[in-house]
N, C-alpha and C. Protein backbone atom coordinates (compact mmCIF):
# COMPACT_ATOMS: atom_id res chain seq x y z
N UNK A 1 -51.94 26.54 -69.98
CA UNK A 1 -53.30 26.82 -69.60
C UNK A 1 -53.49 28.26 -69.16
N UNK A 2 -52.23 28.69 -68.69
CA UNK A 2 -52.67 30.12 -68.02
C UNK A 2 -53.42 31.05 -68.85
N UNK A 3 -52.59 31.16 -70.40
CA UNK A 3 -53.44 32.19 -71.57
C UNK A 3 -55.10 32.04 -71.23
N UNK A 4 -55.90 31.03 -70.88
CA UNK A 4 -57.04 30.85 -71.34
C UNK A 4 -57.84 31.16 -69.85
N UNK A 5 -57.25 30.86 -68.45
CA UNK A 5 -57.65 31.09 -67.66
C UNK A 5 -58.00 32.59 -67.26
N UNK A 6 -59.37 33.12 -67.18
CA UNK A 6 -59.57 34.51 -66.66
C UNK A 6 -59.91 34.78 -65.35
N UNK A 7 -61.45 35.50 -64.93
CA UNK A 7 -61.63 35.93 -63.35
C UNK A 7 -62.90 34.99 -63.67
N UNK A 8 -62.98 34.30 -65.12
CA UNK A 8 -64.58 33.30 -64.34
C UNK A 8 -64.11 31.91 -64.18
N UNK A 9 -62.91 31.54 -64.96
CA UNK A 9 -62.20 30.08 -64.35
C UNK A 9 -62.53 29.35 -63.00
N UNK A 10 -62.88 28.40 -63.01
CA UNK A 10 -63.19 27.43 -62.12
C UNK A 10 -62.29 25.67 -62.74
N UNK A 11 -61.28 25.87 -61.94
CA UNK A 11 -60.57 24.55 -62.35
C UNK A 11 -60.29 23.69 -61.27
N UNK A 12 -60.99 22.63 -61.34
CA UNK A 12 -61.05 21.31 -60.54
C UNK A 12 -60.36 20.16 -60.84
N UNK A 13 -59.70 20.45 -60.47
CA UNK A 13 -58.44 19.06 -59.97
C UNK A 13 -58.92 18.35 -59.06
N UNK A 14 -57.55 16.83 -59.86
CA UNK A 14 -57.92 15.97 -59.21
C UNK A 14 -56.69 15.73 -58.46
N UNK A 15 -56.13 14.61 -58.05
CA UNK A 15 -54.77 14.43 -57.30
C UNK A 15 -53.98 13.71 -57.86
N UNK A 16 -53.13 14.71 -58.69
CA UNK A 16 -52.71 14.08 -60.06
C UNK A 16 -51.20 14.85 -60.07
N UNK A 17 -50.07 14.46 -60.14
CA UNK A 17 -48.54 15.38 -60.32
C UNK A 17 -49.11 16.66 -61.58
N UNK A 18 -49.80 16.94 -62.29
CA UNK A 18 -50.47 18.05 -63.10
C UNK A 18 -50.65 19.06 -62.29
N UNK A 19 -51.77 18.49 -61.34
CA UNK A 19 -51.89 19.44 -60.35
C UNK A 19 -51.60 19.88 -59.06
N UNK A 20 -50.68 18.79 -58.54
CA UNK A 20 -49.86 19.54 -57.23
C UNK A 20 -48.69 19.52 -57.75
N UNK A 21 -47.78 19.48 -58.85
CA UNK A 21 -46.43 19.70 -59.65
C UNK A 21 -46.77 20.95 -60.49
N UNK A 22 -47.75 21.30 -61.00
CA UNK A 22 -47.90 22.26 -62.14
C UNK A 22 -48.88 23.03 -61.75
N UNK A 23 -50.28 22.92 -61.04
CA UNK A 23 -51.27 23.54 -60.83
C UNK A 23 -51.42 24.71 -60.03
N UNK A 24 -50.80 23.68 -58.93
CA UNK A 24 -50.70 24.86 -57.60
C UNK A 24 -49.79 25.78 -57.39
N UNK A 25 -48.21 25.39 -57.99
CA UNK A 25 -47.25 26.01 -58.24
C UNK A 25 -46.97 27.28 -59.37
N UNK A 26 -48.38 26.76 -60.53
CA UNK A 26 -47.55 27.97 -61.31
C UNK A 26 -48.50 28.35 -62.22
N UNK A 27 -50.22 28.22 -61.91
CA UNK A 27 -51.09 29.01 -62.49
C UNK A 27 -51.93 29.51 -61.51
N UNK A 28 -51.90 30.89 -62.02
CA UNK A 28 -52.74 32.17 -61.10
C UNK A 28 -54.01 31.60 -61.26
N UNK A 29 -54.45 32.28 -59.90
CA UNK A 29 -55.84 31.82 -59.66
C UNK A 29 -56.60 33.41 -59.47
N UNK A 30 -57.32 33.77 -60.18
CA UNK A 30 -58.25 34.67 -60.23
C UNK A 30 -59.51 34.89 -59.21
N UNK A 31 -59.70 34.17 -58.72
CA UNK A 31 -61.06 34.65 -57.99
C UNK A 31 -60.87 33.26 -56.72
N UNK A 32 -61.69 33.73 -55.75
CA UNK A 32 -61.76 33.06 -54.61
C UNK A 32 -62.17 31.62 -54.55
N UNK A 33 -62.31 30.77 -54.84
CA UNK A 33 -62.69 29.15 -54.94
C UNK A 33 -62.40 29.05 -56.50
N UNK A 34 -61.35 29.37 -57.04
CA UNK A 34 -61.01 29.38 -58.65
C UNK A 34 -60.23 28.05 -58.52
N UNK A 35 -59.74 27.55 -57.64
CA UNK A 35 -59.12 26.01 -58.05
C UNK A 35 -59.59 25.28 -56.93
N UNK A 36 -60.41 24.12 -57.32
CA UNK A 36 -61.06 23.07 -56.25
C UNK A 36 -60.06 21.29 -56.54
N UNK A 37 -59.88 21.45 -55.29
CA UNK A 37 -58.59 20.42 -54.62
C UNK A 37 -58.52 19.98 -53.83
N UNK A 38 -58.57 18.10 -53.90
CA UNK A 38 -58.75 17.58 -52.60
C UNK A 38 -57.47 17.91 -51.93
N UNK A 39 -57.15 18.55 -50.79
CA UNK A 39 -56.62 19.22 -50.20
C UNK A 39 -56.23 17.48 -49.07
N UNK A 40 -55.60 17.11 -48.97
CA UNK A 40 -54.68 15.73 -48.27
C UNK A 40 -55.66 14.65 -48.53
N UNK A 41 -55.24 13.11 -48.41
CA UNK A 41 -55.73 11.75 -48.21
C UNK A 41 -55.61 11.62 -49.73
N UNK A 42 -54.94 12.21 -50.98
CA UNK A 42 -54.62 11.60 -52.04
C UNK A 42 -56.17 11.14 -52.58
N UNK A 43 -57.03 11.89 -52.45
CA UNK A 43 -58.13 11.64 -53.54
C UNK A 43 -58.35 11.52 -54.39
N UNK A 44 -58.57 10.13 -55.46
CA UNK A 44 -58.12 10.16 -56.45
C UNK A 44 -59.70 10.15 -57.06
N UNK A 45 -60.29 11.00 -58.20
CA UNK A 45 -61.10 10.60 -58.84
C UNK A 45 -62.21 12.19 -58.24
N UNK A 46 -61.80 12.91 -57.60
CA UNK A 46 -62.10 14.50 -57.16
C UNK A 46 -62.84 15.38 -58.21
N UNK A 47 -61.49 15.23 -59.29
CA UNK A 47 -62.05 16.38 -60.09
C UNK A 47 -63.52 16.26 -61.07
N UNK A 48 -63.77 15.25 -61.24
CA UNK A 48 -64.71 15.48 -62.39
C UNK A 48 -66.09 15.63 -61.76
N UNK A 49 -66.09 15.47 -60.29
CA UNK A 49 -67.47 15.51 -59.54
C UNK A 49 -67.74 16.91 -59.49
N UNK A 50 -66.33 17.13 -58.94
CA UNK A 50 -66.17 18.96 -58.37
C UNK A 50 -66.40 19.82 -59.76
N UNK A 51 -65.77 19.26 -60.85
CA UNK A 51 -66.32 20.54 -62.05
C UNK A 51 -67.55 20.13 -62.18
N UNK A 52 -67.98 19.15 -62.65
CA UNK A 52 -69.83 19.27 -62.85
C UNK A 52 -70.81 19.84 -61.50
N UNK A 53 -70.33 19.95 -60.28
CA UNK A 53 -70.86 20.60 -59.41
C UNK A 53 -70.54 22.42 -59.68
N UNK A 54 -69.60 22.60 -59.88
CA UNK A 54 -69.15 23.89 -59.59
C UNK A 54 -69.82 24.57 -61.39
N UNK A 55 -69.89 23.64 -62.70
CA UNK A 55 -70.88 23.82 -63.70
C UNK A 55 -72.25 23.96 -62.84
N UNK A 56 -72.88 23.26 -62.39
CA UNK A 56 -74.56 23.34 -61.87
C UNK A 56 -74.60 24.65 -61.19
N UNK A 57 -73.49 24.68 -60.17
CA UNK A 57 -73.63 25.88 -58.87
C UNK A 57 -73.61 27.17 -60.10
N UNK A 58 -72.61 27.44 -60.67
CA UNK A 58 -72.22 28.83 -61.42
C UNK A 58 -72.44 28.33 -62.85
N UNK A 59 -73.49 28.39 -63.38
CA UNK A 59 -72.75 27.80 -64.93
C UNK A 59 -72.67 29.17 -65.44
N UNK A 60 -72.69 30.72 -65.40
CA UNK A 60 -71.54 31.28 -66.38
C UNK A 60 -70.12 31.21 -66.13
N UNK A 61 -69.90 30.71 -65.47
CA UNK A 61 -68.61 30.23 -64.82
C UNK A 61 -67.65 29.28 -65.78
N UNK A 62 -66.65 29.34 -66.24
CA UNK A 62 -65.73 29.18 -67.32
C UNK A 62 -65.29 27.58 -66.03
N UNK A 63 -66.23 26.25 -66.70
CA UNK A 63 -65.07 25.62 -65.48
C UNK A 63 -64.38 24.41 -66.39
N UNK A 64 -63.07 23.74 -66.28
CA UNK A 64 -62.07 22.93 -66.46
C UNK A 64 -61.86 22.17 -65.69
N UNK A 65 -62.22 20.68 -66.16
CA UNK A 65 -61.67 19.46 -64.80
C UNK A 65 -60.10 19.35 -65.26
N UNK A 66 -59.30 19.07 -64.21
CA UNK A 66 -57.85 18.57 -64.80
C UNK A 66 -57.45 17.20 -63.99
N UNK A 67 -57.43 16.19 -64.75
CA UNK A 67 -57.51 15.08 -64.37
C UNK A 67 -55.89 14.06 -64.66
N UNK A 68 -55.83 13.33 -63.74
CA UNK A 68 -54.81 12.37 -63.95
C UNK A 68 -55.65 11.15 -64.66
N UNK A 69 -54.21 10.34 -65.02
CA UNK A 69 -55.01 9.02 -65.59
C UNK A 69 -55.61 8.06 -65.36
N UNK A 70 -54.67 8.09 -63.92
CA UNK A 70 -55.36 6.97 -62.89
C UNK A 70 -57.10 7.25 -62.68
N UNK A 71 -56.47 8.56 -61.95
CA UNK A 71 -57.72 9.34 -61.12
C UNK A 71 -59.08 9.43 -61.61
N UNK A 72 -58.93 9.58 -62.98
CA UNK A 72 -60.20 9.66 -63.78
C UNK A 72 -61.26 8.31 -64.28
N UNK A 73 -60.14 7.25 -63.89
CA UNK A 73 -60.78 6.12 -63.86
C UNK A 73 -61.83 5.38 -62.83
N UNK A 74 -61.84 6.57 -61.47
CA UNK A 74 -62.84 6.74 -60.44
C UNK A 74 -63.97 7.05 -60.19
N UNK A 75 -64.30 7.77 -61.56
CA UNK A 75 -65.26 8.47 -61.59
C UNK A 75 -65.75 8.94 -63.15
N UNK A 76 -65.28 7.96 -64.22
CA UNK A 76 -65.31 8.16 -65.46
C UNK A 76 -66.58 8.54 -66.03
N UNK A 77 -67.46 7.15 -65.34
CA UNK A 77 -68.67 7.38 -65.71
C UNK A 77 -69.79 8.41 -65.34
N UNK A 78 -69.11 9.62 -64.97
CA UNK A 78 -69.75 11.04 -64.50
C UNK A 78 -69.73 11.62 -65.62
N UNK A 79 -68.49 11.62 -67.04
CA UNK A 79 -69.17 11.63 -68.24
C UNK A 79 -70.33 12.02 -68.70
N UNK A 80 -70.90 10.68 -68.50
CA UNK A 80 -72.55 10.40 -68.79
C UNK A 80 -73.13 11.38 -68.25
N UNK A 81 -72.74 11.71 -66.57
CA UNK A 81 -74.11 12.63 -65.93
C UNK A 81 -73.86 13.85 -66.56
N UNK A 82 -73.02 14.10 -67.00
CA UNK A 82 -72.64 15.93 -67.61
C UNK A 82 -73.09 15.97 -69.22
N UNK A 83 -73.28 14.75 -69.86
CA UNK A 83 -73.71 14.57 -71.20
C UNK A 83 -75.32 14.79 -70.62
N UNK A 84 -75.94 14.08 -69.79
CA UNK A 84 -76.83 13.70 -69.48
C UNK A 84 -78.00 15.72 -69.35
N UNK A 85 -76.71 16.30 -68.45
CA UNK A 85 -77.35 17.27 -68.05
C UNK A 85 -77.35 18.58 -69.10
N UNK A 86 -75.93 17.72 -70.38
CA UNK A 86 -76.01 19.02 -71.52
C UNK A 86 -75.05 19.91 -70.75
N UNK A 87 -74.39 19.67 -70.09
CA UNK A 87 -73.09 20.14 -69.80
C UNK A 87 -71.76 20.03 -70.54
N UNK A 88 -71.03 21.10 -71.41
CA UNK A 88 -70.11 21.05 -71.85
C UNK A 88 -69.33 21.39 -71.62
N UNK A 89 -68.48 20.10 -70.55
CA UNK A 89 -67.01 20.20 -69.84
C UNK A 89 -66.03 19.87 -70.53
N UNK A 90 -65.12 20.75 -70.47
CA UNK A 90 -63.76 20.48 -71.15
C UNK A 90 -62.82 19.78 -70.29
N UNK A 91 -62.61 18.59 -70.84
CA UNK A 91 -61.82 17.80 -69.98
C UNK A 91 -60.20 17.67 -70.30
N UNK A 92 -59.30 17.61 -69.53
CA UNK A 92 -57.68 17.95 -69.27
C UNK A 92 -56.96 16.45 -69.03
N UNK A 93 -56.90 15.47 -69.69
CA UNK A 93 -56.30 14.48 -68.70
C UNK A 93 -54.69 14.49 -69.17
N UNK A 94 -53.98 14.31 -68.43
CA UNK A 94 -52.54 14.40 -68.39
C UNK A 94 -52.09 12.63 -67.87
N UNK A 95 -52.06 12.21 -69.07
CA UNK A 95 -51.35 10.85 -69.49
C UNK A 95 -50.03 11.03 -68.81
N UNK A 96 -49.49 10.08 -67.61
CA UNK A 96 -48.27 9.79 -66.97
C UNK A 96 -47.48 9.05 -67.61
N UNK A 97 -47.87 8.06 -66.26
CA UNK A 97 -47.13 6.52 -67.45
C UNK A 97 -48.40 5.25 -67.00
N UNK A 98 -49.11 5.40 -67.24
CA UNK A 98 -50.14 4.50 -67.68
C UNK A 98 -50.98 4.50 -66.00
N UNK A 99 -51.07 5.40 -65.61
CA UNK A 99 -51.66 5.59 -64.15
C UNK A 99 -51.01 5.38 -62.97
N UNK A 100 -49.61 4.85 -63.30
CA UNK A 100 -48.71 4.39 -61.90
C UNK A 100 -47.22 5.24 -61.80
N UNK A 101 -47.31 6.48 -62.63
CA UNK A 101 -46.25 7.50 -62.66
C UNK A 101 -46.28 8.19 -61.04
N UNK A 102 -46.74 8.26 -60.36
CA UNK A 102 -46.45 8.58 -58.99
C UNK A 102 -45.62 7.38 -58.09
N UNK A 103 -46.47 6.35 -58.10
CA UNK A 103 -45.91 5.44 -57.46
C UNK A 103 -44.81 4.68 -57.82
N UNK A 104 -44.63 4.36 -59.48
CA UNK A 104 -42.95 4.20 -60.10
C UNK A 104 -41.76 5.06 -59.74
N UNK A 105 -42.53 6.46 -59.90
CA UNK A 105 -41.15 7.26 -59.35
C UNK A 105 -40.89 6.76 -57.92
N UNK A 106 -41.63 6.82 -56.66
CA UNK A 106 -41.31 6.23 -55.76
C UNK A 106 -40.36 5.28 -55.32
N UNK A 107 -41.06 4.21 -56.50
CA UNK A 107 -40.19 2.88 -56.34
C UNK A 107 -38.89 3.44 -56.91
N UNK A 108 -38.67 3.68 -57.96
CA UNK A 108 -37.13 4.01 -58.12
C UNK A 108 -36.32 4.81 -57.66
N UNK A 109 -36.71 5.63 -56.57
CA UNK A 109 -35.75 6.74 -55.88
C UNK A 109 -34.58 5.79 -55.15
N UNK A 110 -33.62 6.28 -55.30
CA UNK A 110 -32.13 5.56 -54.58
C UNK A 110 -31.55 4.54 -54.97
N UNK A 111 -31.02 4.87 -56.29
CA UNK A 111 -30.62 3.81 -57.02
C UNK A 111 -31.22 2.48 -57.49
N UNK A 112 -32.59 2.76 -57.65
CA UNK A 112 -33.42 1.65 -58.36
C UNK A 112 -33.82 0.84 -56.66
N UNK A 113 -33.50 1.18 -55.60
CA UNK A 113 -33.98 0.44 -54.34
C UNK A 113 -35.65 1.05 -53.95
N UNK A 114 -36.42 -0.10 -53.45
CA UNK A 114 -37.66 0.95 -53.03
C UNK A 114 -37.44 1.38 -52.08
N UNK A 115 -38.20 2.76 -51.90
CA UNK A 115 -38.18 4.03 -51.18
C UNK A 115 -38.91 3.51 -49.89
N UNK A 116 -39.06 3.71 -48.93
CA UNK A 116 -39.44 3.65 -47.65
C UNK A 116 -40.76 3.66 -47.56
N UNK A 117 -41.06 4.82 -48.21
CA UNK A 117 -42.82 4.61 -48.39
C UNK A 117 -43.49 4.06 -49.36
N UNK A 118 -43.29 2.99 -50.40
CA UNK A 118 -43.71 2.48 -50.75
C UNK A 118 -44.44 1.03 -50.65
């Protein structure tokens, strides 16, 4: 993603291993509110509100939802409101393992025993 990201990027994540494994760690962020992130409580279903808002607020603004699989199932039907408004969001979803790739890894840490916090 980095090639495509410039200084008008606006990329809204959701709470997805994409984006606190890959997002936050290892694409530059150009401008001051350039990546919107529910920031703790595991919000799942964040991003696609936050890019069609941050489309309305700035629309010359280059913006990208990046969504998990689960996560996007929270808020799918926001779709519609961005079709609705003639908004053309480019959407990112990063297929795990069928929406429960966070919490499987969990379960299998320590020799196939569940993990403490699960």
């Amino acid at each position: 993603m980095a090639p495509v990201v410039d200084a008008s990027t606006v990329i809204a994540g959701d709470s997805t291993m994409a984006c606190y494994y890959g997002v936050l760690s290892g694409l530059p962020v150009h401008r001051p509110s350039g990546f919107l992130y529910p920031t703790g409580g595991g919000t799942l279903g964040y991003g696609l509100p936050a890019a069609i808002g941050a489309m309305l607020a700035e629309p010359e603004a280059r913006v990208l939802a990046l969504l998990g699989d689960g996560g996007i199932m929270f808020t799918l039907s926001e779709l519609a409101t961005a079709a609705q408004l003639g908004l053309g969001l480019p959407v990112l979803v990063a297929w795990t393992t069928a929406g429960t790739g966070s919490s499987a890894t969990k379960c299998w840490i320590g020799a196939n025993r569940p993990s403490p916090w699960t």
